[in-house]
PDB file of N, CA and C in Angstrom:
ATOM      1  N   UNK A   1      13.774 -62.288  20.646  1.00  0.00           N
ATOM      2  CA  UNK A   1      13.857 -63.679  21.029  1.00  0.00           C
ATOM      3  C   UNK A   1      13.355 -63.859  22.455  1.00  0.00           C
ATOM      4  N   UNK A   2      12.578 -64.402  22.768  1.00  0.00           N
ATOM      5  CA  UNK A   2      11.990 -64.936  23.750  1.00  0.00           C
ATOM      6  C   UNK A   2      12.984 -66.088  24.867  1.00  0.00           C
ATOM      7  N   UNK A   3      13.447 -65.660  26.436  1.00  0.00           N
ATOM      8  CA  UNK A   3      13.728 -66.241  26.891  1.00  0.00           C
ATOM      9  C   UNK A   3      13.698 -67.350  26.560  1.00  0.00           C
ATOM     10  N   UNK A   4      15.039 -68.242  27.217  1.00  0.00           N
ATOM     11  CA  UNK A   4      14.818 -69.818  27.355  1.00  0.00           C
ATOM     12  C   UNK A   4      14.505 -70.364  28.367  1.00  0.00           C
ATOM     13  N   UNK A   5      14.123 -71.285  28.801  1.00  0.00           N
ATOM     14  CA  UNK A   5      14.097 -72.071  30.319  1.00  0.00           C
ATOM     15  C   UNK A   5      14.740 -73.008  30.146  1.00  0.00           C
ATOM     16  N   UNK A   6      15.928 -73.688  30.493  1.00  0.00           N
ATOM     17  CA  UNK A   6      16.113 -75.141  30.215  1.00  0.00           C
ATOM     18  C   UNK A   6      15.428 -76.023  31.706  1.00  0.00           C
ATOM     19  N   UNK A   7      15.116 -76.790  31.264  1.00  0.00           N
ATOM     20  CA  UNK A   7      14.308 -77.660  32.529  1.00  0.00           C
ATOM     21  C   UNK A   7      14.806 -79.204  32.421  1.00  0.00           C
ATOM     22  N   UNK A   8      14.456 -80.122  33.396  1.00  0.00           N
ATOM     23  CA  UNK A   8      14.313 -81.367  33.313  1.00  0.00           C
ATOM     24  C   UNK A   8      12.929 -81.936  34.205  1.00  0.00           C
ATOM     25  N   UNK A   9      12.523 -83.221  33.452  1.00  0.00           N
ATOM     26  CA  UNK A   9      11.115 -83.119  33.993  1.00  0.00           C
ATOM     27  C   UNK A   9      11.232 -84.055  35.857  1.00  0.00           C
ATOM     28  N   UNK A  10      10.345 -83.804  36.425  1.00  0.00           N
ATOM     29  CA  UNK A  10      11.106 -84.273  37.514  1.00  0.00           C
ATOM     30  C   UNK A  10      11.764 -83.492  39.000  1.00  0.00           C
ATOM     31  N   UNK A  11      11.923 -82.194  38.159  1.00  0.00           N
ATOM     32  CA  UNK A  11      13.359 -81.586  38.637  1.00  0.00           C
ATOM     33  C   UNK A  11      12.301 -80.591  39.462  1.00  0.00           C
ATOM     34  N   UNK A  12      12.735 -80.453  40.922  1.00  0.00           N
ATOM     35  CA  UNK A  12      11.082 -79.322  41.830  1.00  0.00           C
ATOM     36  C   UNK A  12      11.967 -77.869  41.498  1.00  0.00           C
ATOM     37  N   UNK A  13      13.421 -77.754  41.557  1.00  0.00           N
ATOM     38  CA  UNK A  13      13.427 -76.234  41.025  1.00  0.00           C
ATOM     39  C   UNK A  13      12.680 -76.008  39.808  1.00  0.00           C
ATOM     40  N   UNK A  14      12.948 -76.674  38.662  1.00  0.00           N
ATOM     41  CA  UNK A  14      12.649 -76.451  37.628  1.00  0.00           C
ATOM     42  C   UNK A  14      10.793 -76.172  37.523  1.00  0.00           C
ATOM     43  N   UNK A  15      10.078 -76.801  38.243  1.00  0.00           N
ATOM     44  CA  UNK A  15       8.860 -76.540  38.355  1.00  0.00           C
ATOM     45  C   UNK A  15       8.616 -75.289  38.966  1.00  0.00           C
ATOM     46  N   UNK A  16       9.483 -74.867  40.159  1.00  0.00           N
ATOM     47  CA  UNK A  16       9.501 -73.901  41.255  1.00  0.00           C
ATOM     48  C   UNK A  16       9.651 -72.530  40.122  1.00  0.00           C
ATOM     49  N   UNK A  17      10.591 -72.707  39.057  1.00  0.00           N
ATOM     50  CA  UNK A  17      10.965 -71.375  38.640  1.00  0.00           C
ATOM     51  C   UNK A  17       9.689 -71.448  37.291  1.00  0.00           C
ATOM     52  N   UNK A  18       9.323 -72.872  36.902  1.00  0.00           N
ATOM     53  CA  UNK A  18       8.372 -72.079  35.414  1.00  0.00           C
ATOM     54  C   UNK A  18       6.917 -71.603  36.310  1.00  0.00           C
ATOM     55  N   UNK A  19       6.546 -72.217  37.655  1.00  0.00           N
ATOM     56  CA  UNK A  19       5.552 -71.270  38.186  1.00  0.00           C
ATOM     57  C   UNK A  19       5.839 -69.812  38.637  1.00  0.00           C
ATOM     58  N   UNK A  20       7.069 -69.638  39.373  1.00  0.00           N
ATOM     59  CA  UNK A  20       6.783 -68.673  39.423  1.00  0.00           C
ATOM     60  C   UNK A  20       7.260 -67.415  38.120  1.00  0.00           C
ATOM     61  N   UNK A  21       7.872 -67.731  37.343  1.00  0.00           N
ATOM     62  CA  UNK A  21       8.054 -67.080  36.128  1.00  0.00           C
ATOM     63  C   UNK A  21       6.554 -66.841  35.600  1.00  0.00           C
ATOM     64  N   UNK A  22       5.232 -67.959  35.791  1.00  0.00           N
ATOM     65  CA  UNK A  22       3.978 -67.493  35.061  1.00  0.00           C
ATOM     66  C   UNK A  22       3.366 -66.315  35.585  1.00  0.00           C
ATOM     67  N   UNK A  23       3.470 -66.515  37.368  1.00  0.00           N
ATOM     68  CA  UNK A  23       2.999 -65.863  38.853  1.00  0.00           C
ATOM     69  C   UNK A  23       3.444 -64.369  38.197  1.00  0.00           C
ATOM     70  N   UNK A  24       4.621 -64.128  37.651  1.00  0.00           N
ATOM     71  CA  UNK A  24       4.658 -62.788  36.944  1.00  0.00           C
ATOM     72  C   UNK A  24       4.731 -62.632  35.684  1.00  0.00           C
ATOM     73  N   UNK A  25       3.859 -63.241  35.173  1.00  0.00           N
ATOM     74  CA  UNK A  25       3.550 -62.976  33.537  1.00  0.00           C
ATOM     75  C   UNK A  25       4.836 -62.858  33.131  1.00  0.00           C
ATOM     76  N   UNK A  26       6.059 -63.272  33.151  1.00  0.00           N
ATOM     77  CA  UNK A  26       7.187 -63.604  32.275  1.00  0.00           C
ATOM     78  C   UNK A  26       7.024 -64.871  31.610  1.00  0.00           C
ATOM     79  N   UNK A  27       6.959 -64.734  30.187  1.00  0.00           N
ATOM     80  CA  UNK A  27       7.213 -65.819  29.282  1.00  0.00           C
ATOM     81  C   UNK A  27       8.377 -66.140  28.615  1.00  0.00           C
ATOM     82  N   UNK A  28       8.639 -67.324  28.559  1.00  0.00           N
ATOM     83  CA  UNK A  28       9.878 -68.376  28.679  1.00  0.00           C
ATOM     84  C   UNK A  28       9.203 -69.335  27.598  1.00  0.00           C
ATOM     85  N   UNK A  29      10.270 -69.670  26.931  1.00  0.00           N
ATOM     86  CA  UNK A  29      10.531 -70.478  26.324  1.00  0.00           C
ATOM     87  C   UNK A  29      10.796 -72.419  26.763  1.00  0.00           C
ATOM     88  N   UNK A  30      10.279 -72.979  27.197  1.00  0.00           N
ATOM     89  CA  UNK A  30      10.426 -74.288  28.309  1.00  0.00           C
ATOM     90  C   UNK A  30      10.716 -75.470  27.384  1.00  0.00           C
ATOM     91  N   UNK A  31      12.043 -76.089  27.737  1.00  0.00           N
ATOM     92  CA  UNK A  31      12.849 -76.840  27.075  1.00  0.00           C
ATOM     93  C   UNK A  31      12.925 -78.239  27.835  1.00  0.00           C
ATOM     94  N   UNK A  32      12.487 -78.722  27.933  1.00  0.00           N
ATOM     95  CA  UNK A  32      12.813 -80.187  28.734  1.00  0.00           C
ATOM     96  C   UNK A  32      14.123 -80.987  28.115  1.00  0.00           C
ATOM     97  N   UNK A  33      15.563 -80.621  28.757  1.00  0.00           N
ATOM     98  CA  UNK A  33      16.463 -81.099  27.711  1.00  0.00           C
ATOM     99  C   UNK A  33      16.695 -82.566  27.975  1.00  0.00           C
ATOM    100  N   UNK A  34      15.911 -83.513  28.177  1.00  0.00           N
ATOM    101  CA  UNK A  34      15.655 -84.899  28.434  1.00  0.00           C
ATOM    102  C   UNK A  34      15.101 -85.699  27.410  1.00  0.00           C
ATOM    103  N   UNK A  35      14.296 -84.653  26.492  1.00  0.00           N
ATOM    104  CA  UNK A  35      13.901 -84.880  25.456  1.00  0.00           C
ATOM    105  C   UNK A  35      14.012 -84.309  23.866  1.00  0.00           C
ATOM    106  N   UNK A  36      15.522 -83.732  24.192  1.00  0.00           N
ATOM    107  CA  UNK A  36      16.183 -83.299  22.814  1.00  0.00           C
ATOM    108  C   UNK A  36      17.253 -83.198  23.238  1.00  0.00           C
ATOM    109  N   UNK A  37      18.101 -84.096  22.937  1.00  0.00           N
ATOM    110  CA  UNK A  37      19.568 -83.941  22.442  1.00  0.00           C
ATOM    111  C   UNK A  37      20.226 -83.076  22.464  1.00  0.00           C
ATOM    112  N   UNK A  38      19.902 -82.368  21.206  1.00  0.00           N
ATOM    113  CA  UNK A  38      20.671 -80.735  20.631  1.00  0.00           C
ATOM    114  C   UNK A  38      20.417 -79.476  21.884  1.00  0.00           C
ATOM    115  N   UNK A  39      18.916 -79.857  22.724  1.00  0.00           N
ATOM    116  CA  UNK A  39      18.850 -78.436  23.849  1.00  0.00           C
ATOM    117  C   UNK A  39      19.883 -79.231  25.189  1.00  0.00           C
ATOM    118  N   UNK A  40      20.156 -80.645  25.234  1.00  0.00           N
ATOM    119  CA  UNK A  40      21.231 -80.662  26.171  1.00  0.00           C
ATOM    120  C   UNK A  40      22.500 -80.124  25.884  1.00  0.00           C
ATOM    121  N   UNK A  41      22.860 -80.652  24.595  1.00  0.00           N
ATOM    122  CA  UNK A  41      24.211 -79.956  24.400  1.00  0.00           C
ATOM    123  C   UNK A  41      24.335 -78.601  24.277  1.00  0.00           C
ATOM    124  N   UNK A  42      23.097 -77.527  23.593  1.00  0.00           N
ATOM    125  CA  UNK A  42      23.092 -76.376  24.219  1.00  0.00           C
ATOM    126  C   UNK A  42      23.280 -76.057  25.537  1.00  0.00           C
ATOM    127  N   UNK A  43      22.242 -76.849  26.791  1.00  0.00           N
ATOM    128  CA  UNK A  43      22.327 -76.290  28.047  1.00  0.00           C
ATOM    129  C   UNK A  43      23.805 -76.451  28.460  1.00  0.00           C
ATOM    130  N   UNK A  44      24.486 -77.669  27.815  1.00  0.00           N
ATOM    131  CA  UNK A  44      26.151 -77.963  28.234  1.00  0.00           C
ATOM    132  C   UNK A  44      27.277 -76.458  27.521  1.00  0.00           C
ATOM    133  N   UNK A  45      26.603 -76.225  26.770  1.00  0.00           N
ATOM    134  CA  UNK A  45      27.619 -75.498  25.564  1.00  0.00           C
ATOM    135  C   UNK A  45      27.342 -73.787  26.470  1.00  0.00           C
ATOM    136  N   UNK A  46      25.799 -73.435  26.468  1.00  0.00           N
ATOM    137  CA  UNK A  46      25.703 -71.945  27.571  1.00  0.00           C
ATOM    138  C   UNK A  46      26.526 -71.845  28.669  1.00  0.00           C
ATOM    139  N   UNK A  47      26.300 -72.896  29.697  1.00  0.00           N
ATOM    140  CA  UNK A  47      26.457 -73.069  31.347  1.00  0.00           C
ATOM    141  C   UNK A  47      27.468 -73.723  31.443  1.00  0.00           C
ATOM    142  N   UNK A  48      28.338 -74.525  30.895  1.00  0.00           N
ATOM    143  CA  UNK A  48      28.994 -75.415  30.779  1.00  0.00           C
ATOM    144  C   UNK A  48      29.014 -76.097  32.067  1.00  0.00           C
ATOM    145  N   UNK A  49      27.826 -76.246  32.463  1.00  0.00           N
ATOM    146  CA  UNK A  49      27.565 -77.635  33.216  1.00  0.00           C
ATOM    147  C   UNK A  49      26.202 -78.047  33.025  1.00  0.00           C
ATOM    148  N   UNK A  50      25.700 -79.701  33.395  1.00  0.00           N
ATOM    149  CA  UNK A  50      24.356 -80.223  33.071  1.00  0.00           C
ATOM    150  C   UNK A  50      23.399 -80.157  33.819  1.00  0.00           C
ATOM    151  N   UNK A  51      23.626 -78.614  34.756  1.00  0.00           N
ATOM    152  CA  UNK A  51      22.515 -78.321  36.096  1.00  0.00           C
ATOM    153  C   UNK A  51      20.891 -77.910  35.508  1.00  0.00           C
ATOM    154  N   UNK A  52      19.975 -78.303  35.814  1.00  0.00           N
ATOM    155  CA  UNK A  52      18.796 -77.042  35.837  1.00  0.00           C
ATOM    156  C   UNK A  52      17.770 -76.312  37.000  1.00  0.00           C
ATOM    157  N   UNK A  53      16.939 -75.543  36.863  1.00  0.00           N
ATOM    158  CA  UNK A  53      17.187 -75.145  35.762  1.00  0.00           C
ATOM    159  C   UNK A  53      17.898 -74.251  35.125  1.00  0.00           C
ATOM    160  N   UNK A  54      18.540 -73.668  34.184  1.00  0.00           N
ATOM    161  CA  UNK A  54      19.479 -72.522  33.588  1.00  0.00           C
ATOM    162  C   UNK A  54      18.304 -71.753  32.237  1.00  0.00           C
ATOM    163  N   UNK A  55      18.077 -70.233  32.730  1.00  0.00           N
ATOM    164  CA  UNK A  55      17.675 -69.782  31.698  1.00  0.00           C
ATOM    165  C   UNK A  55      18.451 -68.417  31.202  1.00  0.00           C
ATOM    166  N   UNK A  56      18.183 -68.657  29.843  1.00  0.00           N
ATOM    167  CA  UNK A  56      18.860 -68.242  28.829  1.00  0.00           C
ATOM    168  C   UNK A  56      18.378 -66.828  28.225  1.00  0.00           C
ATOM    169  N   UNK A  57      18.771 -65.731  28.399  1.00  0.00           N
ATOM    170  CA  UNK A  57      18.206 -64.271  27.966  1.00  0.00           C
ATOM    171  C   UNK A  57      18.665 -63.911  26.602  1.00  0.00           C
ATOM    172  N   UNK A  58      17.914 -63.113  25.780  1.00  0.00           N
ATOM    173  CA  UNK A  58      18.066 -62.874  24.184  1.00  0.00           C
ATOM    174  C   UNK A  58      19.879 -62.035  24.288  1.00  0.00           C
ATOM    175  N   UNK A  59      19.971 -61.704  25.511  1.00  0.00           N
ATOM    176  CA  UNK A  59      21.137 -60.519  25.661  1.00  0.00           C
ATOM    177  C   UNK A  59      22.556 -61.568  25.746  1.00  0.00           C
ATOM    178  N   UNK A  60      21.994 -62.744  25.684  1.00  0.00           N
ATOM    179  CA  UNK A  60      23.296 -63.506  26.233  1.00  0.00           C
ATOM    180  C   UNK A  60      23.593 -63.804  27.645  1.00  0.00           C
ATOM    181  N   UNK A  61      22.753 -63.643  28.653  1.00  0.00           N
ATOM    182  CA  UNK A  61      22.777 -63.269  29.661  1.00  0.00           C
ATOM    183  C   UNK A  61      22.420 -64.905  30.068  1.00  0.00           C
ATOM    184  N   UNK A  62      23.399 -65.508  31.261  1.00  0.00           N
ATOM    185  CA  UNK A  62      22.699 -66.931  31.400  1.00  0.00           C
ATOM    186  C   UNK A  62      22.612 -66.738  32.793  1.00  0.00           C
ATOM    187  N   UNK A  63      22.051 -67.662  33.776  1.00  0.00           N
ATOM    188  CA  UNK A  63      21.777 -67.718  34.856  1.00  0.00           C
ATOM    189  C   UNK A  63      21.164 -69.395  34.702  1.00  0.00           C
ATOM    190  N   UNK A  64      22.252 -70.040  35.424  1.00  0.00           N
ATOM    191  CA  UNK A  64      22.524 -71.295  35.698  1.00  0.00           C
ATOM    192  C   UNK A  64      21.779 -71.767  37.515  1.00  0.00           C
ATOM    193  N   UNK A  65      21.434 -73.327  37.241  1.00  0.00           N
ATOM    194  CA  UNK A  65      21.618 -73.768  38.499  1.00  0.00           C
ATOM    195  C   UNK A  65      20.869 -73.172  39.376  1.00  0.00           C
ATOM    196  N   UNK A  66      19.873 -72.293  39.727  1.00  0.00           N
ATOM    197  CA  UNK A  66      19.421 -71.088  40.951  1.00  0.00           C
ATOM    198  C   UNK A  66      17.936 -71.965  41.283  1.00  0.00           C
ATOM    199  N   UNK A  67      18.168 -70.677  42.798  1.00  0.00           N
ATOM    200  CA  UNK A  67      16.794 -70.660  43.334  1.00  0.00           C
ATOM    201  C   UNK A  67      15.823 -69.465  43.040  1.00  0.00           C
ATOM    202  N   UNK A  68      14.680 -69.225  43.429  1.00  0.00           N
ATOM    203  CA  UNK A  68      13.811 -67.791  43.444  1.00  0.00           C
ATOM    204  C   UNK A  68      14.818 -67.052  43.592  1.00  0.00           C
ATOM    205  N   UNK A  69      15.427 -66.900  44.646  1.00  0.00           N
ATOM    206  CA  UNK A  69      15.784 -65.574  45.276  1.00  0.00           C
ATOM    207  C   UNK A  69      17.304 -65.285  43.753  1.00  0.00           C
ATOM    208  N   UNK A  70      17.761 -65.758  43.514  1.00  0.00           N
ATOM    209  CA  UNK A  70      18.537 -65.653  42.342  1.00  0.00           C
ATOM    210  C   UNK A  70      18.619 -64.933  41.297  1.00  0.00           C
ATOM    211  N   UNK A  71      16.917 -65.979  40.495  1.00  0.00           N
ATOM    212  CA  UNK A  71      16.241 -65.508  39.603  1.00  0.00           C
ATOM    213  C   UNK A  71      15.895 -64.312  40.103  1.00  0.00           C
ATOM    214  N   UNK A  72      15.635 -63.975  40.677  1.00  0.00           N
ATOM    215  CA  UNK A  72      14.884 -62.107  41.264  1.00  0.00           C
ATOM    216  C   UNK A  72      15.938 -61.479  41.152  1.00  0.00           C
ATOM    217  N   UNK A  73      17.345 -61.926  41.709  1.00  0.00           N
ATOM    218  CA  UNK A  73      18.107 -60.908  41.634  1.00  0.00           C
ATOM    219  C   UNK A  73      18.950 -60.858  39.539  1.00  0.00           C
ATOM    220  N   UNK A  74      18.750 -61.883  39.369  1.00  0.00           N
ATOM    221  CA  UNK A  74      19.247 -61.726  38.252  1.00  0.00           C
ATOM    222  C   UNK A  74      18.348 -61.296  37.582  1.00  0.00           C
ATOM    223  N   UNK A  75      16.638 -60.730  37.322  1.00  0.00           N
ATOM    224  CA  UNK A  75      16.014 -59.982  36.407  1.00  0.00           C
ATOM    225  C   UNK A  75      16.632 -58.677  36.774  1.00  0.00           C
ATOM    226  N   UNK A  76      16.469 -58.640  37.999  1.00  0.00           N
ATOM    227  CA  UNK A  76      16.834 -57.042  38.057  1.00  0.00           C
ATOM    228  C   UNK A  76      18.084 -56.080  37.647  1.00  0.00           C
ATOM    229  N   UNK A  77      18.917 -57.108  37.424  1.00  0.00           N
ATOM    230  CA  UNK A  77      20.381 -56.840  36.598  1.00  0.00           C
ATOM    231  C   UNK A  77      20.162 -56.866  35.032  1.00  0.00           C
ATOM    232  N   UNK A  78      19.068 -58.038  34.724  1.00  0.00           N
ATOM    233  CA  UNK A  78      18.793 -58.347  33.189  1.00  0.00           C
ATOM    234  C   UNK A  78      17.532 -57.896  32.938  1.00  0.00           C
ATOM    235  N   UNK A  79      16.986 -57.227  32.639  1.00  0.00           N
ATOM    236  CA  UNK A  79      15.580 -56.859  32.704  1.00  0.00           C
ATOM    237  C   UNK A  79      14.995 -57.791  31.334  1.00  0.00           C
ATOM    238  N   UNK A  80      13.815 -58.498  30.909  1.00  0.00           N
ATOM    239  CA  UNK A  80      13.315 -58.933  30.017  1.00  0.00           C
ATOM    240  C   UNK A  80      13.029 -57.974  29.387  1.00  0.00           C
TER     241      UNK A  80
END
């Protein structure tokens, strides 16, 4: 299963993390939950809050709410 991204459009983290997620060839799954229902109440039901962006690892592994420096530290705990 291929990472998730939850995003909102609008949102400069959310842009900040799907560039640099491309910047290292990590592919993500990119969810704009503004425009489906069912991926908000997912992003509510993972994180149990309505922050983004929050992405979602096949391991169960979530990482809510962050900046770069976050995301970096949380691959290196979660490896893709």
């Amino acid at each position: 299963m291929e990472p998730t991204l939850y995003v909102k459009r609008h949102c400069p983290w959310c842009t900040e993390a799907i560039d640099w997620l491309q910047q290292q060839k990590i592919k993500v799954n990119v969810v704009d939950v503004l425009e489906d229902a069912s991926s908000y109440e997912r992003l509510q039901q993972i994180s149990r809050q309505s922050l983004t962006p929050t992405l979602e690892l096949a391991n169960g592994a979530i990482l809510a709410d962050f900046d770069i420096s976050q995301l970096e530290y949380f691959l290196t705990k979660n490896p893709i």
